[in-house]
Protein backbone atom coordinates (compact mmCIF):
# COMPACT_ATOMS: atom_id res chain seq x y z
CA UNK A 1 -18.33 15.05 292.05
CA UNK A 2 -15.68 16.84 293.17
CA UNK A 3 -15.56 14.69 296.19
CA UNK A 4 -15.81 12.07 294.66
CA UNK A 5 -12.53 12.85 292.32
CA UNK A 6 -10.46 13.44 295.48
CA UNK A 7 -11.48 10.46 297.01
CA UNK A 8 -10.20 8.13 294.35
CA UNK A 9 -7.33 10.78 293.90
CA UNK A 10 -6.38 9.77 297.30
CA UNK A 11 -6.60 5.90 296.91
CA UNK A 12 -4.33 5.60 294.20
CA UNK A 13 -1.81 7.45 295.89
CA UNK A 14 -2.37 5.07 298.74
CA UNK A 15 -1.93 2.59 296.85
CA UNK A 16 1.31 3.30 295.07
CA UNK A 17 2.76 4.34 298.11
CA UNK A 18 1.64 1.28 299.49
CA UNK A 19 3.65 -0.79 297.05
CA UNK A 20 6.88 0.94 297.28
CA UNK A 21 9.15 0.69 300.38
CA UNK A 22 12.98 2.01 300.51
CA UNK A 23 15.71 -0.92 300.53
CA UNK A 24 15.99 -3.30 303.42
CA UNK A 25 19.14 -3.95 304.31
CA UNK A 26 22.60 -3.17 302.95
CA UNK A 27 25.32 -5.61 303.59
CA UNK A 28 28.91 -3.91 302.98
CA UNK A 29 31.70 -6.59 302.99
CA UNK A 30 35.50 -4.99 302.34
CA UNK A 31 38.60 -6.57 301.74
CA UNK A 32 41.67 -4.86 301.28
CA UNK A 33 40.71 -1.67 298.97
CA UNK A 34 37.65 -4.15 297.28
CA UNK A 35 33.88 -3.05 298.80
CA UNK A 36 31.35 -5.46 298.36
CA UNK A 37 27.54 -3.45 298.56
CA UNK A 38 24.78 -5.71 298.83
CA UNK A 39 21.02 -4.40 298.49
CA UNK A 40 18.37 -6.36 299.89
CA UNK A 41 15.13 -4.86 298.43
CA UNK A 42 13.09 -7.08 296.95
CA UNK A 43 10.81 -6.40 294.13
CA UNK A 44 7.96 -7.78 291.42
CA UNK A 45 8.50 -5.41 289.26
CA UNK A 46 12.42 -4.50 288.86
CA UNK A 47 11.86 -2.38 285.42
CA UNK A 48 9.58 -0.44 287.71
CA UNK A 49 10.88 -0.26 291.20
CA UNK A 50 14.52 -1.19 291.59
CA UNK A 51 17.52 0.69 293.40
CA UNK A 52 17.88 3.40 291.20
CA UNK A 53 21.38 4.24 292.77
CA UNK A 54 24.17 3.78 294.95
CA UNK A 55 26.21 6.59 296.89
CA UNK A 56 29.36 5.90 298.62
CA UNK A 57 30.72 8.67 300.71
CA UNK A 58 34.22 7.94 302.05
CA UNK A 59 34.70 10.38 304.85
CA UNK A 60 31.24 12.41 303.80
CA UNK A 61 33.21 13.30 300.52
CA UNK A 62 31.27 11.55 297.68
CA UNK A 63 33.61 9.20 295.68
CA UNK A 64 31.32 7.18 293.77
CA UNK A 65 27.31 8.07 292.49
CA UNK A 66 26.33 4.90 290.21
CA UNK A 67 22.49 4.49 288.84
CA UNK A 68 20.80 1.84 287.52
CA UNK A 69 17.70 1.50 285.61
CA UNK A 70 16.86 -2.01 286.65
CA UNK A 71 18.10 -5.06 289.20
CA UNK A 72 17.94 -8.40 290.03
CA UNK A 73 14.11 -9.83 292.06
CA UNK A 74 16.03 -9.71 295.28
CA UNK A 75 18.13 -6.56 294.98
CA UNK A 76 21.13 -4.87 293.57
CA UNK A 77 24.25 -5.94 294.05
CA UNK A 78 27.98 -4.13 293.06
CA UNK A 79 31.55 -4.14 294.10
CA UNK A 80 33.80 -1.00 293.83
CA UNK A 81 37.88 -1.06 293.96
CA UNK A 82 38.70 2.29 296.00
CA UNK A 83 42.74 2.54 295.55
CA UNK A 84 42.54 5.45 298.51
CA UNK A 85 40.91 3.34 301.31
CA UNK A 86 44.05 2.19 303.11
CA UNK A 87 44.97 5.72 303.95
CA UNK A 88 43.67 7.01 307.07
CA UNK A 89 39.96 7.16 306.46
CA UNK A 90 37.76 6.69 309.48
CA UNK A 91 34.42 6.00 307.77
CA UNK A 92 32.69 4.49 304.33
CA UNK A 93 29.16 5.11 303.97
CA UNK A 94 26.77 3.47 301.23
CA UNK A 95 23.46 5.23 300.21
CA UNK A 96 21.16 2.65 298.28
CA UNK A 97 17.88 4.78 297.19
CA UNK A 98 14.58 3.11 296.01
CA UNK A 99 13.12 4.06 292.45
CA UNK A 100 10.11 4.41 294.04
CA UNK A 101 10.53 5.41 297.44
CA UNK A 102 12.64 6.03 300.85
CA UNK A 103 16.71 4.86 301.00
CA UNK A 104 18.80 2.79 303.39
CA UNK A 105 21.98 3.75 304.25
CA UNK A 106 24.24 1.88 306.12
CA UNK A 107 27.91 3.42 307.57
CA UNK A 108 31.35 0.93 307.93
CA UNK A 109 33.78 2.22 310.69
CA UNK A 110 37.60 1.91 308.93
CA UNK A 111 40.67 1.12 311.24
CA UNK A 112 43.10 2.94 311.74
């Protein structure tokens, strides 16, 4: 019985896990002080598993933390004004983390 119990215990964790997978891409498009974040992660179910956030670190100093309790089928999109980004930053990184499971994250090199 017991066996039995973890057996099935087991499967439906399978399962689960087997449905959820991180983001797949994130596509980061900036113009001027204007970033463009574009999640690919595709889902059935987006009331259920959807990006639940989005980090941007600007320099590894977190400047913006947004979360969401849905998105669209094909992902999440958003696009952030950041009035400090023509100072002399060297790096932007975006953080896009699955309701579910995993997280992409995907780093922009800034100009000098």
């Amino acid at each position: 019985m017991k066996k039995t119990f973890l057996i099935l215990l087991l499967l439906s964790f399978a399962a689960t896990i087997s449905l959820a997978h991180p983001p797949k891409k994130i596509v980061l498009k900036l113009a001027g002080q204007r970033l463009s974040v574009n999640v690919l992660h595709e889902s059935g179910n987006v009331e259920a598993h959807y990006v639940k956030n989005i980090t941007v670190l600007l320099d590894n100093k977190k400047i913006i933390e947004q979360h969401y309790a849905t998105q669209q089928p094909s992902g999440q999109t958003a696009v952030y004004d950041i009035p400090d980004l023509l100072r002399k930053h060297q790096n932007l990184t975006v953080t896009a983390t699955c309701s579910k499971f995993g997280a992409k994250t995907q780093t922009l090199m800034l100009k000098k």
